[in-house]
C-alpha atoms as a PDB file:
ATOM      1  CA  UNK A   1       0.000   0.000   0.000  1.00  0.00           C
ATOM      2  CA  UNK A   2       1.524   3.285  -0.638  1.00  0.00           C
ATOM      3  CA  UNK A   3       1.704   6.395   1.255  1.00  0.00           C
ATOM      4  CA  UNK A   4      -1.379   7.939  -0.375  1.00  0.00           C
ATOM      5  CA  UNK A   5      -3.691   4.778  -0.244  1.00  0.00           C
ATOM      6  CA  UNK A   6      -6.545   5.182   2.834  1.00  0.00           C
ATOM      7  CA  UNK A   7      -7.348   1.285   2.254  1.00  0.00           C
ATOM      8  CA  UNK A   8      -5.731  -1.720   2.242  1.00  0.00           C
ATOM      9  CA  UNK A   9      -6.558  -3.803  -0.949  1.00  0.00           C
ATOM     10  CA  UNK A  10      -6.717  -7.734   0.261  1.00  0.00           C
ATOM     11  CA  UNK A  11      -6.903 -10.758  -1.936  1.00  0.00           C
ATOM     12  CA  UNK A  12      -8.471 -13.776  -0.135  1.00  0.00           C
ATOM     13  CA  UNK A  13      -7.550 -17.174  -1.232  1.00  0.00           C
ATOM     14  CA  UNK A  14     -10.553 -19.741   0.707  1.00  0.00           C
ATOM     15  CA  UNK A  15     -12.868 -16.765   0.585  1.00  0.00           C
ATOM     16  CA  UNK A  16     -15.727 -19.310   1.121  1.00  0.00           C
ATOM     17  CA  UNK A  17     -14.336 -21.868   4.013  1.00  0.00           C
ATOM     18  CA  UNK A  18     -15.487 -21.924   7.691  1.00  0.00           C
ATOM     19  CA  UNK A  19     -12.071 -19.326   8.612  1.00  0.00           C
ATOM     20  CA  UNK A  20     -12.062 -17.270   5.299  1.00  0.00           C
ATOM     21  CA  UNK A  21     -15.819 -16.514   4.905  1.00  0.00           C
ATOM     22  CA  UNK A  22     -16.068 -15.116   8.454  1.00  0.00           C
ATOM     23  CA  UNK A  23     -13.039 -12.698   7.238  1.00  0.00           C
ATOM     24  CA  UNK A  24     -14.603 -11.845   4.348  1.00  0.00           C
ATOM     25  CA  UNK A  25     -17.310 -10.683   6.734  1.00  0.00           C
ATOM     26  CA  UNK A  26     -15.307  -8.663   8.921  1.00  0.00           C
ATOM     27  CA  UNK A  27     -13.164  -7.071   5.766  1.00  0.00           C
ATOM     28  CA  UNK A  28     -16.742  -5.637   4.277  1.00  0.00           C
ATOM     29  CA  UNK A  29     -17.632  -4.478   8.093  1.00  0.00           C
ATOM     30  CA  UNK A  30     -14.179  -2.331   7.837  1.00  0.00           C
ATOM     31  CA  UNK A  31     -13.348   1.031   6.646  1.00  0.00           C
ATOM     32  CA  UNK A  32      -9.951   0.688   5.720  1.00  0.00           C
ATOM     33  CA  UNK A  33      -9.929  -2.882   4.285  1.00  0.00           C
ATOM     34  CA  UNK A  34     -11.432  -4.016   1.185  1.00  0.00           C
ATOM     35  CA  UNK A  35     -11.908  -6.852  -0.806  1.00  0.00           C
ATOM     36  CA  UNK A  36     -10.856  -6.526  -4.166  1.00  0.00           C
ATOM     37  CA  UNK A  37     -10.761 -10.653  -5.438  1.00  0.00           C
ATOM     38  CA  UNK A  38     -11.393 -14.272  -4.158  1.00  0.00           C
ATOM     39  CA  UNK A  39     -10.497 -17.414  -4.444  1.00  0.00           C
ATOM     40  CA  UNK A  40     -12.740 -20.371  -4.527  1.00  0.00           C
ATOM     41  CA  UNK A  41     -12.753 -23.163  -7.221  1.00  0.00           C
ATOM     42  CA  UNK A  42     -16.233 -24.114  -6.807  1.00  0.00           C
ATOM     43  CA  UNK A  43     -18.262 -21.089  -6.641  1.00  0.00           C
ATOM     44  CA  UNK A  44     -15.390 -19.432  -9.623  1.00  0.00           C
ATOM     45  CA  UNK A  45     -17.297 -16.315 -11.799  1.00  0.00           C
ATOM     46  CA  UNK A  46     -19.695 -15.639  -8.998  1.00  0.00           C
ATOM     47  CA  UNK A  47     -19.765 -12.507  -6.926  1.00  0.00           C
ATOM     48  CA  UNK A  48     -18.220 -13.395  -3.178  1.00  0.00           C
ATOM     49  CA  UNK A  49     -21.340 -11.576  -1.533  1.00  0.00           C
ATOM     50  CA  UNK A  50     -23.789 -13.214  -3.791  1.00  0.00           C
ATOM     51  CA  UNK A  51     -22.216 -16.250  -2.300  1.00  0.00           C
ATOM     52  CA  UNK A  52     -21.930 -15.335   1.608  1.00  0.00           C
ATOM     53  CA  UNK A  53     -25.094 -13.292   1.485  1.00  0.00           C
ATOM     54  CA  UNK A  54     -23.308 -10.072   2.189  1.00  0.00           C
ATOM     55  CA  UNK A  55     -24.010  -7.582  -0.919  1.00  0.00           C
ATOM     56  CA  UNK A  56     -20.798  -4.771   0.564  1.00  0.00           C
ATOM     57  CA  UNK A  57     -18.521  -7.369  -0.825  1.00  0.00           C
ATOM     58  CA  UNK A  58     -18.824  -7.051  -4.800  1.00  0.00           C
ATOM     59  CA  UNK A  59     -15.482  -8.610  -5.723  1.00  0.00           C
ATOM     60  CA  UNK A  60     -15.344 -11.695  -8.091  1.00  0.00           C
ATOM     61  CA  UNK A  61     -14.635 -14.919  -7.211  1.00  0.00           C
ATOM     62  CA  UNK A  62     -11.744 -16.372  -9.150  1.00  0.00           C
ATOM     63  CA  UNK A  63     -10.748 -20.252  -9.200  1.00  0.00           C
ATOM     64  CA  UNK A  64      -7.091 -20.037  -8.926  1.00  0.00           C
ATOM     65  CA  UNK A  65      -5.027 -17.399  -7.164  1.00  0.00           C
ATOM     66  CA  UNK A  66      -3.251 -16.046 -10.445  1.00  0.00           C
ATOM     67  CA  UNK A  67      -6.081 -14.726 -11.875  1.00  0.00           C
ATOM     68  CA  UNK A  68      -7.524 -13.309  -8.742  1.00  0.00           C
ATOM     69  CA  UNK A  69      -4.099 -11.813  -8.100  1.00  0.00           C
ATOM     70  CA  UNK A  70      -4.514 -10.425 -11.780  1.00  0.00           C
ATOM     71  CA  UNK A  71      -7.051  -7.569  -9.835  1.00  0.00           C
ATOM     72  CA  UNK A  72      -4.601  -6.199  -7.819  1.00  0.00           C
ATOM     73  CA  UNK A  73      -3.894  -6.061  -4.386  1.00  0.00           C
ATOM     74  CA  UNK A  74      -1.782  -4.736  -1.225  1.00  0.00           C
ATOM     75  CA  UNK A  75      -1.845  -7.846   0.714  1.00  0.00           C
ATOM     76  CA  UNK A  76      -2.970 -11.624  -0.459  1.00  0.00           C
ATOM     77  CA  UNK A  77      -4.625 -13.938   2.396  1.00  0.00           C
ATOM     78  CA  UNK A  78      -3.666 -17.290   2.483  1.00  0.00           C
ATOM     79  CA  UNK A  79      -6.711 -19.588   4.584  1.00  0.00           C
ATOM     80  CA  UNK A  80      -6.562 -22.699   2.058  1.00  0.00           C
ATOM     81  CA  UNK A  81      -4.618 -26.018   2.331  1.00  0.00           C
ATOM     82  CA  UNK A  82      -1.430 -27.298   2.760  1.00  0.00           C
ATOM     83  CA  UNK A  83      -1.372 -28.328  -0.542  1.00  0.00           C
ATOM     84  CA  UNK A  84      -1.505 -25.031  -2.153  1.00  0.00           C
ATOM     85  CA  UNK A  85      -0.421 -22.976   0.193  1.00  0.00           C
ATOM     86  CA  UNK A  86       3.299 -22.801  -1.041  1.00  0.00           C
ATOM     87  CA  UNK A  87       2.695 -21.928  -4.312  1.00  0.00           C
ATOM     88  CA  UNK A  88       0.207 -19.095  -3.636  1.00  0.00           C
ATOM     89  CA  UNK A  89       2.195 -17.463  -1.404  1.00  0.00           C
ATOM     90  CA  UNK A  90       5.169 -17.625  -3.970  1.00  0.00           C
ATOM     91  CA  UNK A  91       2.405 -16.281  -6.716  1.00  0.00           C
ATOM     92  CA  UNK A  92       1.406 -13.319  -4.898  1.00  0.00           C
ATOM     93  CA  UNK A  93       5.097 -12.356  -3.831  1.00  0.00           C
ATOM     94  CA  UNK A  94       6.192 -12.595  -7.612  1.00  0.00           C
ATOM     95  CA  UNK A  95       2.816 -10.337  -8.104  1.00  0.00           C
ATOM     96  CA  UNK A  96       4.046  -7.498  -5.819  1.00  0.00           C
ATOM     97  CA  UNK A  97       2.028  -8.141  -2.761  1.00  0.00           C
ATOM     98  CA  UNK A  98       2.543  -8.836   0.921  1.00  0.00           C
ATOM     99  CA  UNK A  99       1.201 -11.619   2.222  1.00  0.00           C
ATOM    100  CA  UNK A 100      -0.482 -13.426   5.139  1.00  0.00           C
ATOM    101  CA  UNK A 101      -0.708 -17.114   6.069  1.00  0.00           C
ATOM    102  CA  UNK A 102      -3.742 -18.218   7.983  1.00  0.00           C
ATOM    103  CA  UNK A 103      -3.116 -21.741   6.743  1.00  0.00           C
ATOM    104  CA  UNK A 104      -1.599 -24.548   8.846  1.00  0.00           C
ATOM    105  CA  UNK A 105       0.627 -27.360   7.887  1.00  0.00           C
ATOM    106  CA  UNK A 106       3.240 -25.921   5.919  1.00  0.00           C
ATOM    107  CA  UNK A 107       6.645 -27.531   6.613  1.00  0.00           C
ATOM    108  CA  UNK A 108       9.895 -25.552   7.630  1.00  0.00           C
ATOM    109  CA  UNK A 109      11.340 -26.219   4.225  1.00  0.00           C
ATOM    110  CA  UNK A 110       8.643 -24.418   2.731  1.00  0.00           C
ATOM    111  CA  UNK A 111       8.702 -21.251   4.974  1.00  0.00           C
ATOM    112  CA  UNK A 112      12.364 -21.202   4.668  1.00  0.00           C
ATOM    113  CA  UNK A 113      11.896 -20.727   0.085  1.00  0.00           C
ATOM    114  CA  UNK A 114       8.850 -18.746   1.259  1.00  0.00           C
ATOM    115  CA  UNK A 115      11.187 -16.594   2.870  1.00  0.00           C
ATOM    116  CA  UNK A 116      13.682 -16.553   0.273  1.00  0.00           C
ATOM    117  CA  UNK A 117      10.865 -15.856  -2.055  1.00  0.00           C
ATOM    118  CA  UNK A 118       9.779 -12.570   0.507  1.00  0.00           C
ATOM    119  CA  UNK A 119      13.449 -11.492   1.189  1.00  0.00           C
ATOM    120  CA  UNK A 120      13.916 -11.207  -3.125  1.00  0.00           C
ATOM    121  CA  UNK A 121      10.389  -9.377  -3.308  1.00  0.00           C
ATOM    122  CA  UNK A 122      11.346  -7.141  -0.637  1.00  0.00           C
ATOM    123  CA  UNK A 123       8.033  -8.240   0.791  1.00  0.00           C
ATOM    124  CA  UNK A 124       6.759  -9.041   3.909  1.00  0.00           C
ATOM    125  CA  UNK A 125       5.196 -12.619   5.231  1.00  0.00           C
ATOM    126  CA  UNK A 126       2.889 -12.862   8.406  1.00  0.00           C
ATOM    127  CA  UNK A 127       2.550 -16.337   9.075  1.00  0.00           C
ATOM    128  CA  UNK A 128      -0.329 -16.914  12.220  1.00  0.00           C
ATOM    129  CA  UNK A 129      -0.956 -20.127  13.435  1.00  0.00           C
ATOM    130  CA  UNK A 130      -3.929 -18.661  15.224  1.00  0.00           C
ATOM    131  CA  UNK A 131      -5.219 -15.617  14.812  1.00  0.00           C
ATOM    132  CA  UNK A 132      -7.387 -15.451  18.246  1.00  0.00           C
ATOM    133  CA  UNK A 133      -5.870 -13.358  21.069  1.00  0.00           C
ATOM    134  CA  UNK A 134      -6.306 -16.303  23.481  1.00  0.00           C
ATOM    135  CA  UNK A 135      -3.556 -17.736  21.585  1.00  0.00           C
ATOM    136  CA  UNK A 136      -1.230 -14.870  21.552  1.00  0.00           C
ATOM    137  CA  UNK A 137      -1.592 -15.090  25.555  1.00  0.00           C
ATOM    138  CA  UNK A 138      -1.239 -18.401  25.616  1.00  0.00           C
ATOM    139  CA  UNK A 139       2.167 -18.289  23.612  1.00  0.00           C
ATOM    140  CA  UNK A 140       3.636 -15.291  25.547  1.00  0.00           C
ATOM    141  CA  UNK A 141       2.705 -17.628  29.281  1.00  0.00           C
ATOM    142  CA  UNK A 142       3.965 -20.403  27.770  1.00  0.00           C
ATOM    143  CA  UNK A 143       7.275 -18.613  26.853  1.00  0.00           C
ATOM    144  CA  UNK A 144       7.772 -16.981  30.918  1.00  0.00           C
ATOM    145  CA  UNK A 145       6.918 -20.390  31.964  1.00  0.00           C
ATOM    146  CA  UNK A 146       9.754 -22.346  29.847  1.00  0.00           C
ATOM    147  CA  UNK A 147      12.152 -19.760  31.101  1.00  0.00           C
ATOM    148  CA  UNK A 148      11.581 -20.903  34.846  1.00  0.00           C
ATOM    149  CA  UNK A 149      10.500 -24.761  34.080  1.00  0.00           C
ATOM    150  CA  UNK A 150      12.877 -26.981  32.350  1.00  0.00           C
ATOM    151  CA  UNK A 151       9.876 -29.890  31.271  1.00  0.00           C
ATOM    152  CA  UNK A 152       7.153 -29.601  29.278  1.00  0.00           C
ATOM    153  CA  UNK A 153       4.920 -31.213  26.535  1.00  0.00           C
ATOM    154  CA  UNK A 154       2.205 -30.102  24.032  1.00  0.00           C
ATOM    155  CA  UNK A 155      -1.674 -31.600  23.520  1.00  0.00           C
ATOM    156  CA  UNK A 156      -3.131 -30.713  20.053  1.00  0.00           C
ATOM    157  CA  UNK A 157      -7.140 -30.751  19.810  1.00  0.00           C
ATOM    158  CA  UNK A 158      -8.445 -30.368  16.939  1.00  0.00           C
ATOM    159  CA  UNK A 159     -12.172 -32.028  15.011  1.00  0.00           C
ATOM    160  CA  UNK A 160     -11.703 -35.381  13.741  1.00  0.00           C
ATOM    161  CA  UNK A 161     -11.815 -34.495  10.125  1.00  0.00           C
ATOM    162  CA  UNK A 162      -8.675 -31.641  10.230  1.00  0.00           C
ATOM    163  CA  UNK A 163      -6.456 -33.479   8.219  1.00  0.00           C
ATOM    164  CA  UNK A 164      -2.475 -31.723   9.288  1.00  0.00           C
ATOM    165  CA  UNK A 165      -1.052 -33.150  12.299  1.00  0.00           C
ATOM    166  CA  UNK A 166       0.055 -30.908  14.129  1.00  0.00           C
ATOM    167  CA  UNK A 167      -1.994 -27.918  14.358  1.00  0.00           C
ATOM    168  CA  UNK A 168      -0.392 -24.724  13.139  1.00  0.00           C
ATOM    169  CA  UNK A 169      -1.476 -23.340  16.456  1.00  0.00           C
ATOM    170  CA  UNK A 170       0.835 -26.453  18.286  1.00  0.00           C
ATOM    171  CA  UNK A 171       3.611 -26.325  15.772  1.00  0.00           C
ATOM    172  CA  UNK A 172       3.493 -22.081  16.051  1.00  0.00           C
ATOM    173  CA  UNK A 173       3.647 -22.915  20.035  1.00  0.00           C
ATOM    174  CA  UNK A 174       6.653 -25.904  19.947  1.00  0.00           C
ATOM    175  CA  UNK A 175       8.838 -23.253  17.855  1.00  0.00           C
ATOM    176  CA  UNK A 176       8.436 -20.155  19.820  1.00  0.00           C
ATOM    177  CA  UNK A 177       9.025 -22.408  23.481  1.00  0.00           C
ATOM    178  CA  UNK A 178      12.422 -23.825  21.410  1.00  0.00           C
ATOM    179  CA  UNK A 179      13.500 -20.176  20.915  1.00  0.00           C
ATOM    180  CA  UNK A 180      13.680 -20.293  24.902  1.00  0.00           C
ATOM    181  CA  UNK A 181      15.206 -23.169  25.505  1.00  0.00           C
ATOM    182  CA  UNK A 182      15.186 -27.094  24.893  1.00  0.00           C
ATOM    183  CA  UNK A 183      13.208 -28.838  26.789  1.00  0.00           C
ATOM    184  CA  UNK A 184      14.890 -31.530  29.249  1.00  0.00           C
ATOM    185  CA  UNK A 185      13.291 -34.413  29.885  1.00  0.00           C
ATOM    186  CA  UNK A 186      14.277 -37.387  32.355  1.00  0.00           C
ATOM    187  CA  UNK A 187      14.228 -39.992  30.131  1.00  0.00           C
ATOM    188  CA  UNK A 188      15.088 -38.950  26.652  1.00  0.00           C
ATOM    189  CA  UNK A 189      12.059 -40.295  23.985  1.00  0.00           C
ATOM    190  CA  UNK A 190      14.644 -42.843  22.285  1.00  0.00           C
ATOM    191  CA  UNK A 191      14.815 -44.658  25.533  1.00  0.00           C
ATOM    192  CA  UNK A 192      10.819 -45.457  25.472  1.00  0.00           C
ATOM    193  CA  UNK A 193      10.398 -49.317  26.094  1.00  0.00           C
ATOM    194  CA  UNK A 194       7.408 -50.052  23.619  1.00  0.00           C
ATOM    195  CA  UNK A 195       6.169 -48.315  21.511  1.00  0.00           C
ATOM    196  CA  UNK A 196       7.940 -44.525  21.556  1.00  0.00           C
ATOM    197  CA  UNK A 197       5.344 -43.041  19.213  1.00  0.00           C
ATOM    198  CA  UNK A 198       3.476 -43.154  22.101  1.00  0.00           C
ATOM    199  CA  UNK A 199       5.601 -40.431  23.156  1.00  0.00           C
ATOM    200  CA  UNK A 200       3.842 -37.951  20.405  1.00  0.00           C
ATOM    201  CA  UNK A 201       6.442 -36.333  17.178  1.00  0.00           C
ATOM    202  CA  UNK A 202       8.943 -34.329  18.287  1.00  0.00           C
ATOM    203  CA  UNK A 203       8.845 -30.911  17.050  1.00  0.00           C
ATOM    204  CA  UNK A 204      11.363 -28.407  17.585  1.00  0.00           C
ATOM    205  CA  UNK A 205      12.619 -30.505  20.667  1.00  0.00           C
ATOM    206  CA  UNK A 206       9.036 -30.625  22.084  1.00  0.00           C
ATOM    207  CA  UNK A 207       7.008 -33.918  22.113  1.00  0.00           C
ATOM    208  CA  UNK A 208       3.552 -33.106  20.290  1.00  0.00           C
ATOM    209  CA  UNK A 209       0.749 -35.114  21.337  1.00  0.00           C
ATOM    210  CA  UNK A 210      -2.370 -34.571  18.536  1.00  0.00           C
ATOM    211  CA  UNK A 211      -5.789 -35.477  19.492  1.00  0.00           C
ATOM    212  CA  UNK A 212      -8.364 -35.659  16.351  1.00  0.00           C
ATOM    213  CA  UNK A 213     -11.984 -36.485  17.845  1.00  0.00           C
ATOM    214  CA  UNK A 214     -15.477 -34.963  17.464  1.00  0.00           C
ATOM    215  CA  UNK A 215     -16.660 -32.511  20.095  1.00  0.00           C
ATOM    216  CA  UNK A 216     -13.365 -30.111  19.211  1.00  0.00           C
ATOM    217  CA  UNK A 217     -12.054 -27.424  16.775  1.00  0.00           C
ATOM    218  CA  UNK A 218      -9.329 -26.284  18.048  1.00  0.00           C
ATOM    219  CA  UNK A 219      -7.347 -26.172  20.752  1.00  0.00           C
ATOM    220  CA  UNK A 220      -3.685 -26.115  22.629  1.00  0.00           C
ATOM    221  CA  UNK A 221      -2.715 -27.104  25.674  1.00  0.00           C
ATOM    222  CA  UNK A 222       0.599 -26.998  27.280  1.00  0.00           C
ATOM    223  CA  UNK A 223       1.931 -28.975  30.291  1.00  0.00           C
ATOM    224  CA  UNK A 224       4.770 -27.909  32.586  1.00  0.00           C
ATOM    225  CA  UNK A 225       6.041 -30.177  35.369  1.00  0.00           C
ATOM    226  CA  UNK A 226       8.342 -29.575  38.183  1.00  0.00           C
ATOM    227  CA  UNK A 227       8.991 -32.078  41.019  1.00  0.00           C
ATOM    228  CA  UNK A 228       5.467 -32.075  42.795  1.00  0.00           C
ATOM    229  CA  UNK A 229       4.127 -29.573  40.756  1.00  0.00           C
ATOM    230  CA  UNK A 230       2.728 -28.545  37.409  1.00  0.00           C
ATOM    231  CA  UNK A 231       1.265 -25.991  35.474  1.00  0.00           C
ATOM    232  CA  UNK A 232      -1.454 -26.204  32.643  1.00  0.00           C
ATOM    233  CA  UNK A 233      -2.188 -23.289  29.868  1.00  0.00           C
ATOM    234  CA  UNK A 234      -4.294 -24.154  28.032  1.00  0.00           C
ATOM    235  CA  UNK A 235      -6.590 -22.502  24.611  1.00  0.00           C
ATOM    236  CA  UNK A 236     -10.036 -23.825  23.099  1.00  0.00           C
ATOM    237  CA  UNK A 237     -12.175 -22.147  20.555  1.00  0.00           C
ATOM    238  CA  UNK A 238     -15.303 -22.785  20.054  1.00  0.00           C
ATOM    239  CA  UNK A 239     -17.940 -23.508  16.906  1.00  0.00           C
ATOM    240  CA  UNK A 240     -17.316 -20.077  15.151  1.00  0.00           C
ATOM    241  CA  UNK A 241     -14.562 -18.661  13.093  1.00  0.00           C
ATOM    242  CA  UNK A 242     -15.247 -15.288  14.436  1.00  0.00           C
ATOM    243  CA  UNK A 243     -12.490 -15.437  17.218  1.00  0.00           C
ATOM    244  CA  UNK A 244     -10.251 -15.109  14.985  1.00  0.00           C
ATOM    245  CA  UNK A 245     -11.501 -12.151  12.052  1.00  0.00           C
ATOM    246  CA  UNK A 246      -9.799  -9.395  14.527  1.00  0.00           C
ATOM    247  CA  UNK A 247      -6.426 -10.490  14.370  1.00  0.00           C
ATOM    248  CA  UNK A 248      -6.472 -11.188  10.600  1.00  0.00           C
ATOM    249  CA  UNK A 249      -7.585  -8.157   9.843  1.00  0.00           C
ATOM    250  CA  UNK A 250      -5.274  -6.631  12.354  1.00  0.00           C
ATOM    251  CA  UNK A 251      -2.287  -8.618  10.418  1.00  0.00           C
ATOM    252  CA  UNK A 252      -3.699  -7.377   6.963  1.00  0.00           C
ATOM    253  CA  UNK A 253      -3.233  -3.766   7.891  1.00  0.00           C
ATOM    254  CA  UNK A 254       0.450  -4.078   9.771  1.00  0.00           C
ATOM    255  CA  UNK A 255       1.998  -6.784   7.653  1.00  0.00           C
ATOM    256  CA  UNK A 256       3.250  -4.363   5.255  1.00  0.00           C
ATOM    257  CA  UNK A 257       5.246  -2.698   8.051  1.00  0.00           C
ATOM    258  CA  UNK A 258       7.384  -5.445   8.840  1.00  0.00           C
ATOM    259  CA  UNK A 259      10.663  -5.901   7.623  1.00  0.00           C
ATOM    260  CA  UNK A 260      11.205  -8.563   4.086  1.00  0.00           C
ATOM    261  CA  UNK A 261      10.821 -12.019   5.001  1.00  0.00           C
ATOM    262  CA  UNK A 262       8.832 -14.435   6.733  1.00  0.00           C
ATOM    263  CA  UNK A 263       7.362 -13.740  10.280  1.00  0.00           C
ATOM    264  CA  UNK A 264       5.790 -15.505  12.782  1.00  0.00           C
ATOM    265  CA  UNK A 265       3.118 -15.051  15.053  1.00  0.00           C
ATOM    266  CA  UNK A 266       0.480 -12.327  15.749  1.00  0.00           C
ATOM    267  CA  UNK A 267       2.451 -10.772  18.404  1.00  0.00           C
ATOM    268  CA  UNK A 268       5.162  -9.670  15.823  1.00  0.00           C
ATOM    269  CA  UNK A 269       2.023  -6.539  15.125  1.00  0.00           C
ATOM    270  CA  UNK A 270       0.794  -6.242  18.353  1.00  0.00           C
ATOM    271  CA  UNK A 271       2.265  -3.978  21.159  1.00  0.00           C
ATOM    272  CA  UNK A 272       2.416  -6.755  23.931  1.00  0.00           C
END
């Protein structure tokens, strides 16, 4: 966005899933955000508030990213899958645009040409496991906590038809406590008599443990045990995207602010 523009244009790739649709929502509730394209294979040539029943949102829908990126815009959303994630962000980099990732299960490898990608573009990538302030608490206790407690280990809960293991929310959580330190625990996992996947994955030095059952969306829990004592933070959303529309919108308007590259975590744009 340049120095003259009032509004932020946004491209939103998964304008029609549970996550992006609520977005959409907030963007045409906002004075300084708008909607200028979508992306959504199966309702492609329609207008987005046609679709959502919300007629403030008269951008077209678009079936693949390049041609909704072919409208024009200040910062492209990212709330699809796995699968595609990658290569949209890369698209909308190459097309001059920020960009923000509201999708989970991306690898390291991919963030890291991501970043590349970003650092070449001069551009700037928000990456959010969670967008819900609940979570950006829960990270920054988490974090004072591993600085005084040597032990801990992560539960993922998620619905039993999210298909990434981990969460971005747990993954986001495991690489932000290994920035503090490595966890230390008494009996290293490789020393499990049994089965040690029973033990969880390790990520970033922190075993992962992810539950995928009805009754859930989302949710994080961290454990911390001392002799005779532990502590328990713990997240959960509940049935409704619209936790987290304030801190995507909040990382469409300050992502272009942040230095070229790939960041992580809502905090990076919030004064905390």
């Amino acid at each position: 966005m340049t120095s003259g523009d009032a509004v932020t244009r946004v491209c939103l790739a998964g304008a029609t899933g549970w996550a992006g649709s609520e977005l959409a929502r907030g963007i045409a509730a906002a004075a300084d955000v708008r909607l200028v394209a979508a992306v959504a294979r199966s309702q492609a040539g329609r207008v987005l508030g046609e679709v959502l029943g919300v007629p403030e949102l008269g951008c077209r829908v678009f079936a693949t990213a390049a041609e909704a990126l072919g409208e024009g815009c200040d910062v492209f959303v990212e709330y699809t899958r796995p699968a595609s994630a990658k290569a949209h962000a890369l698209a909308a980099l190459a097309s001059g645009a920020h960009v923000v990732i509201g999708t989970s299960g991306l690898t390291e490898a991919e963030y890291g040409e991501i970043d590349l990608a970003a650092r070449a573009a001069s551009k700037a990538v928000l990456a959010v496991g969670n967008f819900a302030l609940t979570v950006v608490l829960l990270q920054k206790f988490a974090e004072a906590a591993a600085r005084l407690i040597p032990q801990w280990e992560i539960i993922d809960y998620a619905r039993d038809d999210k298909p990434d293991a981990p969460s971005g929310t747990a993954r986001e959580l495991a690489q932000r406590l290994a920035a503090v330190r490595t966890p230390r625990p008494t009996l290293p996992v490789e020393q499990t008599v049994g089965e040690p996947q029973a033990r969880g994955a390790t990520i970033a030095g922190t075993q992962v443990h992810s539950l995928r059952l009805p009754g859930f969306v989302i949710g994080a829990e961290v454990v911390f045990g001392m002799p005779d004592q532990r502590l328990t933070i713990r997240h959960d959303a509940g049935s409704s995207a619209r936790p987290y529309v304030d801190g995507a919108l909040l990382a469409c308007r300050k992502v272009a602010t942040l230095a070229p590259g790939v960041h992580r975590g809502l905090d990076r744009v919030l004064e905390l």
